[in-house]
Protein backbone atom coordinates (compact mmCIF):
# COMPACT_ATOMS: atom_id res chain seq x y z
CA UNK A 1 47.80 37.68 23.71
CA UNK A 2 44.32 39.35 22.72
CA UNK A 3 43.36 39.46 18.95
CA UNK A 4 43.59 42.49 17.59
CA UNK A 5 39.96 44.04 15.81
CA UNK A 6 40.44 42.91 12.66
CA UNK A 7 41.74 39.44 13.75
CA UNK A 8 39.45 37.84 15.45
CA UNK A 9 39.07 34.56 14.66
CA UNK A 10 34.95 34.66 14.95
CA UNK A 11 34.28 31.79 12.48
CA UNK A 12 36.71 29.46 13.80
CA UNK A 13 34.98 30.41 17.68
CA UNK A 14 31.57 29.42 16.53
CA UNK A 15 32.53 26.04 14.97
CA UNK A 16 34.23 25.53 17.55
CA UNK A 17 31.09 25.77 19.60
CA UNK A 18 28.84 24.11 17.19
CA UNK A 19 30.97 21.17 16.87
CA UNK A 20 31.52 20.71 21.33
CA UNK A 21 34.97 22.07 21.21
CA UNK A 22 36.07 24.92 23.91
CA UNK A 23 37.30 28.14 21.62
CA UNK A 24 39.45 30.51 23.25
CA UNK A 25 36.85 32.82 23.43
CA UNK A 26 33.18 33.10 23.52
CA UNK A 27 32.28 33.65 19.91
CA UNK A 28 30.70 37.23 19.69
CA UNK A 29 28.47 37.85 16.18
CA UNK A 30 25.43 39.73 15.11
CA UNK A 31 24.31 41.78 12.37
CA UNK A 32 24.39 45.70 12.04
CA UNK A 33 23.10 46.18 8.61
CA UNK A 34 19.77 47.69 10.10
CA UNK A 35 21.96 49.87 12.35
CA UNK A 36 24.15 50.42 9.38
CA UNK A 37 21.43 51.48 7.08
CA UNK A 38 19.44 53.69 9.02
CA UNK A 39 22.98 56.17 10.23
CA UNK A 40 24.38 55.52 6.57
CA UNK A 41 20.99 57.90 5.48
CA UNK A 42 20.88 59.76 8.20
CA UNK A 43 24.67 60.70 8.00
CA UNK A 44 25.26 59.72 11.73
CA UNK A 45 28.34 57.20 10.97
CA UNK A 46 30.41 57.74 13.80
CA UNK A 47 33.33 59.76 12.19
CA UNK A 48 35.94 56.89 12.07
CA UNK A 49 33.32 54.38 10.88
CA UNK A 50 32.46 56.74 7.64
CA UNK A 51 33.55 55.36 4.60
CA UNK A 52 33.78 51.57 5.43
CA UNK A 53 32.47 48.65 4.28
CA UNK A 54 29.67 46.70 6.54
CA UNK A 55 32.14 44.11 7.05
CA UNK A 56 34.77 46.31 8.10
CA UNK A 57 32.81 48.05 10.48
CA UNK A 58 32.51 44.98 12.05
CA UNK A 59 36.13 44.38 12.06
CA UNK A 60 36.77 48.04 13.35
CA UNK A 61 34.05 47.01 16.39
CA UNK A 62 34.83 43.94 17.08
CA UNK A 63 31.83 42.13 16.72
CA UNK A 64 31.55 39.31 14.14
CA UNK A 65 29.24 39.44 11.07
CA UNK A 66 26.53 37.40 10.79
CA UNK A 67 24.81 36.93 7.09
CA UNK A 68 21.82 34.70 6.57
CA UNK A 69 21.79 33.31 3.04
CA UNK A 70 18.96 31.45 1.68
CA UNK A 71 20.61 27.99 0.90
CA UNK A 72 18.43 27.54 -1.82
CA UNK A 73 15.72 28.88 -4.08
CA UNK A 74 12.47 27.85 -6.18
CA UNK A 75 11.88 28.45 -9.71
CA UNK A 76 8.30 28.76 -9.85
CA UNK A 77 7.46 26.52 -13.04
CA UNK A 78 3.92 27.60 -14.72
CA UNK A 79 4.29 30.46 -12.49
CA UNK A 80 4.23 34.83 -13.81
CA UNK A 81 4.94 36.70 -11.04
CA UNK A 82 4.92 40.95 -11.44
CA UNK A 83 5.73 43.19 -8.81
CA UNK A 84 4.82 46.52 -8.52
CA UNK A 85 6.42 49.61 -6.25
CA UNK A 86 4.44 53.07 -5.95
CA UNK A 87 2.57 52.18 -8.89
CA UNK A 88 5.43 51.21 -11.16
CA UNK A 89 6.02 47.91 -12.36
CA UNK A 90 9.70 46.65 -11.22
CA UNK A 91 9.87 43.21 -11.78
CA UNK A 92 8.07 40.79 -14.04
CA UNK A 93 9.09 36.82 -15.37
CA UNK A 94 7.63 33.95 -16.06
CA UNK A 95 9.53 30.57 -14.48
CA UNK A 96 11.17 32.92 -11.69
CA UNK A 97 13.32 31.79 -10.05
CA UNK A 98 13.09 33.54 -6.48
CA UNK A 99 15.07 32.45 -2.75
CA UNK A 100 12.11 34.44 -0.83
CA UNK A 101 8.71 32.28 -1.91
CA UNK A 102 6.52 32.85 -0.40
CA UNK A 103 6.93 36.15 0.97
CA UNK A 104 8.95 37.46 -1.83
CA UNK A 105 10.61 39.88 -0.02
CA UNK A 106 13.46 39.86 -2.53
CA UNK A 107 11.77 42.04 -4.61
CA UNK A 108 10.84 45.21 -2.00
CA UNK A 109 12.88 47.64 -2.39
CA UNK A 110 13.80 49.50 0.95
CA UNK A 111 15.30 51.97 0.87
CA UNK A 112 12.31 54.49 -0.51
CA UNK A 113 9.07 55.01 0.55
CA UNK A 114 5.93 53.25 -1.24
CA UNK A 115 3.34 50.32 -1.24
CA UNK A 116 4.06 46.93 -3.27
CA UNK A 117 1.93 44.53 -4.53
CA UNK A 118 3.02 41.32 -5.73
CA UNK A 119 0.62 39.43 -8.27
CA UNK A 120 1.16 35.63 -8.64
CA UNK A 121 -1.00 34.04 -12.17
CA UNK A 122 -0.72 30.31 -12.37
CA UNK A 123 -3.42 28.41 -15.04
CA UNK A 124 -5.84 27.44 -12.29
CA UNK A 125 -5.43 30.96 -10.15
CA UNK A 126 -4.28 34.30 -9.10
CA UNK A 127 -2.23 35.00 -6.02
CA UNK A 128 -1.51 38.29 -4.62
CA UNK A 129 0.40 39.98 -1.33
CA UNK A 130 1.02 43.45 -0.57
CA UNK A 131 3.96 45.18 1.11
CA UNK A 132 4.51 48.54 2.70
CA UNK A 133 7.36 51.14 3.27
CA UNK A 134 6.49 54.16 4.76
CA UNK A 135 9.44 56.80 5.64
CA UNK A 136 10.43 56.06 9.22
CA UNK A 137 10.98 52.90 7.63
CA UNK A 138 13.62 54.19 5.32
CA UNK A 139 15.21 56.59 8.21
CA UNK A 140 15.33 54.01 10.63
CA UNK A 141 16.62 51.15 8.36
CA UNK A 142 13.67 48.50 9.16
CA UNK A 143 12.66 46.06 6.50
CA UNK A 144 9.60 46.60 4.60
CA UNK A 145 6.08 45.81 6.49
CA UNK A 146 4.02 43.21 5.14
CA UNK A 147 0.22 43.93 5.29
CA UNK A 148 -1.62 40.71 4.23
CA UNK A 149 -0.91 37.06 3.24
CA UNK A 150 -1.46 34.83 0.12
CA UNK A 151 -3.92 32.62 0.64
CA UNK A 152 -7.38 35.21 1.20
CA UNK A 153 -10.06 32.52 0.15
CA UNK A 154 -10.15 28.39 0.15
CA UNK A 155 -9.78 28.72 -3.81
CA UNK A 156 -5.86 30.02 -2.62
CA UNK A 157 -4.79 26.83 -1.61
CA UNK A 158 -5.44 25.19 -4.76
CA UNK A 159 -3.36 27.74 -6.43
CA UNK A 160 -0.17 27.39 -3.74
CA UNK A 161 -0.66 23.89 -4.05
CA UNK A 162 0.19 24.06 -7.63
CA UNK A 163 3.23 26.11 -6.97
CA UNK A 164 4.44 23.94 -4.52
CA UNK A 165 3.82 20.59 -6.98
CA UNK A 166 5.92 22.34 -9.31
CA UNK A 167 8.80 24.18 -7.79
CA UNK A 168 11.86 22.94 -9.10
CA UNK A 169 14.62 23.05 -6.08
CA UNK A 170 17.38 24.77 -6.72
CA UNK A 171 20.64 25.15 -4.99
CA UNK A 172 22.46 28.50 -3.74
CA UNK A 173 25.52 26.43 -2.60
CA UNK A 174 27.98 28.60 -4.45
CA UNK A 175 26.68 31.95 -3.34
CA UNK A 176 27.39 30.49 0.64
CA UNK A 177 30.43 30.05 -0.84
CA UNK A 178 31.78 32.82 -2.56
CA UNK A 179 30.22 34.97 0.86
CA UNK A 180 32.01 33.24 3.40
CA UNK A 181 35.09 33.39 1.29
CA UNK A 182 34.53 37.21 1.50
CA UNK A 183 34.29 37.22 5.15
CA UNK A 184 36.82 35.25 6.29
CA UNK A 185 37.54 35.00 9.91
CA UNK A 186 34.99 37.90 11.14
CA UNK A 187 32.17 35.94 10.04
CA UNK A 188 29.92 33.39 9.32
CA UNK A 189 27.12 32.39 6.79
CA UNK A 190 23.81 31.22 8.02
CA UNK A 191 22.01 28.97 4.78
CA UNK A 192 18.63 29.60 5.87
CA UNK A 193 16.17 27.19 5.18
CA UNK A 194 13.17 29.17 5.14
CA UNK A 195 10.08 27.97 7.56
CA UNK A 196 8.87 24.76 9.07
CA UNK A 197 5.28 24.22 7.42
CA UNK A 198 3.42 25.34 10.55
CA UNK A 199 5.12 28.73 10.93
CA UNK A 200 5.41 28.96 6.97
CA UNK A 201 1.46 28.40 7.08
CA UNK A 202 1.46 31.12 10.31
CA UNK A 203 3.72 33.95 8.84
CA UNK A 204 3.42 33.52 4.86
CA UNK A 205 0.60 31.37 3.48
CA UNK A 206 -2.14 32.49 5.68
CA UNK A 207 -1.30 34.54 8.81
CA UNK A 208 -2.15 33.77 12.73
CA UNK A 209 -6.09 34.68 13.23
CA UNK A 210 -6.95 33.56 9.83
CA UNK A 211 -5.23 30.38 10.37
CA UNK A 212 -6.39 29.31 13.54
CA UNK A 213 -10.44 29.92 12.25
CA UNK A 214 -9.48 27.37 9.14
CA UNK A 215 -7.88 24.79 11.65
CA UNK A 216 -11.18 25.11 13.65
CA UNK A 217 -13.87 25.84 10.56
CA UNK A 218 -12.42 24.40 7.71
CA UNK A 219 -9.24 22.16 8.31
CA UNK A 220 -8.91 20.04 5.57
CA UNK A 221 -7.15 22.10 3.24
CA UNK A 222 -4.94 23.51 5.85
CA UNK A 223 -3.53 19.94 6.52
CA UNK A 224 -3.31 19.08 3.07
CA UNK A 225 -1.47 21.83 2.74
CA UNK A 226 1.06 21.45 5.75
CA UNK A 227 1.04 17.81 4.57
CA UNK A 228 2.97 19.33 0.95
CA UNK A 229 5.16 21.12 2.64
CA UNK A 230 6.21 19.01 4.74
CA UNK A 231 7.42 16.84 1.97
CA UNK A 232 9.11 20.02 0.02
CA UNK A 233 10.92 20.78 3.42
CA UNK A 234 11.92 17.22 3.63
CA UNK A 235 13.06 17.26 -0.28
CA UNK A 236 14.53 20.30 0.12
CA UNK A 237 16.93 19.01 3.24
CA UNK A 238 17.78 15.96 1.84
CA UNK A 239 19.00 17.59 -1.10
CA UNK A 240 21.46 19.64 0.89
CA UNK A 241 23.86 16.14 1.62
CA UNK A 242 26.13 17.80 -0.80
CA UNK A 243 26.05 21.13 0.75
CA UNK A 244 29.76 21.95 2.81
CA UNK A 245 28.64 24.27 5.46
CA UNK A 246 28.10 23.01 9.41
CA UNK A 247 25.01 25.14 9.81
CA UNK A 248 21.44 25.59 8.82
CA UNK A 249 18.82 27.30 10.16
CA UNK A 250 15.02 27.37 10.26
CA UNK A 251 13.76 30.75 9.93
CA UNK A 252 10.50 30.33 12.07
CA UNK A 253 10.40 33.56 14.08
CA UNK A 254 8.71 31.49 17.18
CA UNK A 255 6.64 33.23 19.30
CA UNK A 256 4.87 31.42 22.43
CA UNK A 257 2.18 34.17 23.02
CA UNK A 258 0.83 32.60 18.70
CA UNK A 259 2.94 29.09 18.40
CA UNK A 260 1.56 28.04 22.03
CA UNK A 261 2.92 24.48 23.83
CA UNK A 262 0.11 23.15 22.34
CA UNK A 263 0.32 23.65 18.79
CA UNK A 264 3.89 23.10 19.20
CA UNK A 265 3.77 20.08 20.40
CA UNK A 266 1.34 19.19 17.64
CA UNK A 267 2.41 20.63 14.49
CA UNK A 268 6.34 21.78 15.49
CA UNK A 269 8.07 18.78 17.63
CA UNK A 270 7.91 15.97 15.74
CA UNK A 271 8.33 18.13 12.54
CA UNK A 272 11.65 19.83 14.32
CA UNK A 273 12.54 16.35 15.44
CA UNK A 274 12.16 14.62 12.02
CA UNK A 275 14.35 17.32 10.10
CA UNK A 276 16.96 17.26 12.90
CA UNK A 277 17.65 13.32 11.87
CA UNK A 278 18.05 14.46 8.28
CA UNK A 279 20.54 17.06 8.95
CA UNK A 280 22.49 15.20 11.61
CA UNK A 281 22.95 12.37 9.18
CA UNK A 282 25.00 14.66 7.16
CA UNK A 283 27.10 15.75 9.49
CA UNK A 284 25.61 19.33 10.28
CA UNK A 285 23.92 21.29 13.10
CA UNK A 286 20.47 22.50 12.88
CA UNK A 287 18.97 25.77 14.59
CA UNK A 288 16.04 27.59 14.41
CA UNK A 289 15.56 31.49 14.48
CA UNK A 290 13.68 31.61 17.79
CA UNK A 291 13.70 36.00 18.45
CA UNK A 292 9.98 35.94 20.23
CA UNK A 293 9.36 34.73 23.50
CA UNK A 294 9.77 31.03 24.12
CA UNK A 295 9.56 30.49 28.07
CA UNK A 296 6.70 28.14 28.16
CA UNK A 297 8.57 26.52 24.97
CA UNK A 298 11.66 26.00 26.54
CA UNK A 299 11.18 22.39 27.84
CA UNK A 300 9.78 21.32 24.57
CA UNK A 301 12.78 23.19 22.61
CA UNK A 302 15.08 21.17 24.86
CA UNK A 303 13.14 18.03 23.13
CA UNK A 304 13.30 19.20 19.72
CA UNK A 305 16.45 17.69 18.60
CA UNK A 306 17.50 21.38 17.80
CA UNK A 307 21.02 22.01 17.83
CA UNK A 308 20.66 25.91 18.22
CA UNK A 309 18.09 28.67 19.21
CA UNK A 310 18.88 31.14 17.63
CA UNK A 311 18.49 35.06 18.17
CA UNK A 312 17.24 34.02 21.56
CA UNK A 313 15.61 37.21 23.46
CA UNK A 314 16.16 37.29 27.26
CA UNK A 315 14.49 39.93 29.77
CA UNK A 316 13.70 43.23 29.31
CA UNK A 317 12.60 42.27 25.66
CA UNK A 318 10.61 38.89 26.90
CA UNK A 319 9.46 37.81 30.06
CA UNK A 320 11.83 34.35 29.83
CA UNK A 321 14.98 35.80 31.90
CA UNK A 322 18.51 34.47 30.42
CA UNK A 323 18.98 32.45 33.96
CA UNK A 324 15.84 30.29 32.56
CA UNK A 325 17.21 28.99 29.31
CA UNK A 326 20.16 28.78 30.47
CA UNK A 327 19.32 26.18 32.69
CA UNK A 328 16.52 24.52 30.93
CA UNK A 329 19.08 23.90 27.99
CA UNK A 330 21.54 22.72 30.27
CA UNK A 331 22.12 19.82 27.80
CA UNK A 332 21.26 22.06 24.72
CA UNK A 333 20.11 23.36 22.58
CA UNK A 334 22.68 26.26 22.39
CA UNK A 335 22.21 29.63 22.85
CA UNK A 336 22.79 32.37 20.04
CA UNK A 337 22.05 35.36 21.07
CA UNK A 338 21.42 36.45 24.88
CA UNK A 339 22.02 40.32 24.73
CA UNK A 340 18.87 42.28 24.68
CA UNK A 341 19.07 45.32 22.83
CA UNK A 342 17.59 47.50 25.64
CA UNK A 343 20.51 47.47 27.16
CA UNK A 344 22.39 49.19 24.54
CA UNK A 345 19.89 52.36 24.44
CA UNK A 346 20.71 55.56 25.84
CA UNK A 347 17.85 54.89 28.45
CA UNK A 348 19.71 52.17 29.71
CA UNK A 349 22.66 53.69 32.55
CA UNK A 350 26.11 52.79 31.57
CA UNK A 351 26.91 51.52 34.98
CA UNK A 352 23.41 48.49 34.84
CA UNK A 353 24.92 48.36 31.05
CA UNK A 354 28.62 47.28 32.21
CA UNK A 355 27.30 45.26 35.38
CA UNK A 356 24.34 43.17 32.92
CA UNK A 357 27.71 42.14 30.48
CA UNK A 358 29.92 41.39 33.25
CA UNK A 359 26.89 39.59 35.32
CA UNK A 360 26.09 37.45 32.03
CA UNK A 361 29.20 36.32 31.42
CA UNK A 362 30.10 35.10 35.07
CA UNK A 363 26.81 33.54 34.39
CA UNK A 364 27.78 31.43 31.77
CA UNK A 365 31.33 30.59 33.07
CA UNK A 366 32.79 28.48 30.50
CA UNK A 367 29.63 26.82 29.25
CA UNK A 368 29.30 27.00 25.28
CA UNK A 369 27.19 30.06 23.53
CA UNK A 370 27.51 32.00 20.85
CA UNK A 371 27.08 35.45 22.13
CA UNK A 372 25.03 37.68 19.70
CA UNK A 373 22.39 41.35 20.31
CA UNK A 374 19.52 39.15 19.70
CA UNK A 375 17.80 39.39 16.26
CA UNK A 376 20.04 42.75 14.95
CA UNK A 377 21.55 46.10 16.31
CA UNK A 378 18.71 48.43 16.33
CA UNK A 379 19.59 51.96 14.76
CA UNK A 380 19.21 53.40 18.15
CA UNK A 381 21.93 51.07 19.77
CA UNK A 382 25.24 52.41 20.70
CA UNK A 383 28.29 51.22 18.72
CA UNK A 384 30.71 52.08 21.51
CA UNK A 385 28.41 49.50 23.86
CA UNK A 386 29.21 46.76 21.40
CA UNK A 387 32.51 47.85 21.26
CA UNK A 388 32.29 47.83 25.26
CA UNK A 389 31.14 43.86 24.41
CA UNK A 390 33.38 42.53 22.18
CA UNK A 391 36.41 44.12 24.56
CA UNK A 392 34.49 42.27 27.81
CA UNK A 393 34.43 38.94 26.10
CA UNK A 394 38.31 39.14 24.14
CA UNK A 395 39.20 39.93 28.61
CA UNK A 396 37.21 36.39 29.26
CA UNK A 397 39.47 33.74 28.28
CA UNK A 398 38.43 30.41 28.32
């Protein structure tokens, strides 16, 4: 007998997965809060959808939620850190303790347009990083733009150094808790983990042109640097032993066309392949949030000790076509993800829409994947295609 909407049993379907057992069902699960957001404003709800929760909206479609929740946080010890939003201060402490360093995206608001600066004053420097919201960012849900990076000048690194010697771990455990309580069946928490140090040094601490001029000009501090976090990331996963959830996750964004084979075979294997020993020896799965395009990673990601890629992006967003990973990572890792959003545009016929669901998932047979719209459900995604989806795969038993 099929499930009904709102019973589902999502979670249960992607441990199953994660831990080599055949669910009844391929697990389907994504996030719609940026699709959410953006026809919440805009007063587009579909008519039976108005007046629900996120989570029940989910329920109502049929497609598990997904919620990535930073496993842990850093207080920032010897630390002020002030934020300011269209010229108004919003936020100010001393000792913070923040889940979002060093991007501290936390403290953006989104939902109004408005620039942000975020000023960092330790004793031996001063920090800063600026964000942006401009109003098609409000209208179309998307999360606040960030227009420059924290360490500006070899002087920085000193400074993040400092932070970094001095960040006192500390544990969201509970809050993964309580949340998945509040789900239930439809869902699943993802404890995010933040970065590797490469992609942490890539995306945060320095950004991808600047970056690649220190590691040819001036690389000393930039390997000191990836040296320190290194052994925070290390700290920081050994600490989780204690933690009672079966998943973690990298949030690294990879992107072949900036992380190339090169530097990921470098800086990102044996890092990926060190932290994958930690976790397994507690009895979890690791992943990584790989949304860019990875074909000329995919041999190496199949080395990686990764247990997951996920929000994988197939063809039309990348040029690596599902058929590729899929049997590259024959023997893992697994695939979240697999649904590019294209397909759930207007521009996109119903007919190639129906035949690229039903095509995938001959494709994958009974093989094990967690089905998922890649990254999220973009505001200009249909609901009634995902509710097309989650129908397909509850008619695909296993």
């Amino acid at each position: 007998m099929t499930a009904s909407l709102g019973q589902r049993p999502v979670r249960e379907r992607v441990l199953a997965v994660l831990a080599g057992r055949r669910p009844d069902r391929h697990p389907f699960i994504g996030r719609l809060q940026l699709w959410h957001a953006s026809h919440s404003r805009n007063r587009t709800l579909p008519a039976d959808l108005v007046g629900l929760s996120l989570t029940d909206i989910h329920r109502a479609v049929g497609m598990g939620q997904q919620v990535v929740a930073p496993a842990f946080g850093y207080r920032l010890v010897g630390a002020t850190v002030a934020c300011t939003f269209a010229g108004e201060t919003i936020y100010c402490a001393t000792d913070p303790l923040l889940t979002s360093f060093p991007s501290f995206a936390e403290l953006i608001p989104d939902d109004r347009p408005g620039q942000a600066e975020v000023i960092v004053t330790t004793p031996v420097g001063r920090l800063s990083i600026h964000w942006e919201v401009n109003e098609q960012m409000v209208v179309t849900g998307t999360r606040p733009y960030k227009l420059d990076h924290l360490i500006k000048e070899d002087a920085d690194y000193r400074t993040v150094e400092y932070l970094l010697e001095r960040a006192e771990f500390t544990p969201q455990f509970d809050r993964c808790y309580t949340e998945q309580a509040r789900l239930g069946e439809i869902g699943l928490v993802v404890p995010s983990l933040n970065r590797i140090p490469f992609q942490h040094l890539l995306l945060e601490y320095v950004g991808e042109a600047p970056l690649f001029y220190a590691l040819h000009d001036n690389p000393e501090p930039v390997h000191r640097l990836l040296h320190l976090l290194d052994e925070r990331t290390t700290d920081a996963l050994h600490r989780l032993a204690p933690f009672q959830m079966p998943y973690v996750e990298f949030t690294d964004n990879l992107e072949s066309g900036i992380t190339n084979p090169r530097l990921f075979t470098r800086y990102c294997l044996p890092a990926y392949r060190r932290y994958a020993e930690i976790v397994h020896g507690q009895g979890k799965k690791l992943g990584s949030h790989t949304d860019g395009n990875v074909r000329p990673l995919l041999k190496l990601l199949a080395e990686s000790g990764l247990d997951v890629c996920e929000s994988f992006s197939p063809a039309p967003l990348t040029p690596c076509t599902f058929e590729e990973a899929w049997e590259t990572w024959r023997d893992g890792p697994i695939i979240w993800g697999g649904i590019p959003s294209p397909i759930l545009e207007a521009r996109t016929s119903e007919a190639a829409f129906r035949e690229h669901i039903s095509r995938l998932l001959a494709t994958i047979g009974d093989r094990p994947i967690i089905l998922c719209v890649v990254d999220l459900v973009m505001s200009i995604n249909s609901i009634e295609r995902i509710r097309c989806i989650a129908e397909q795969v509850e008619a695909h038993p296993l």
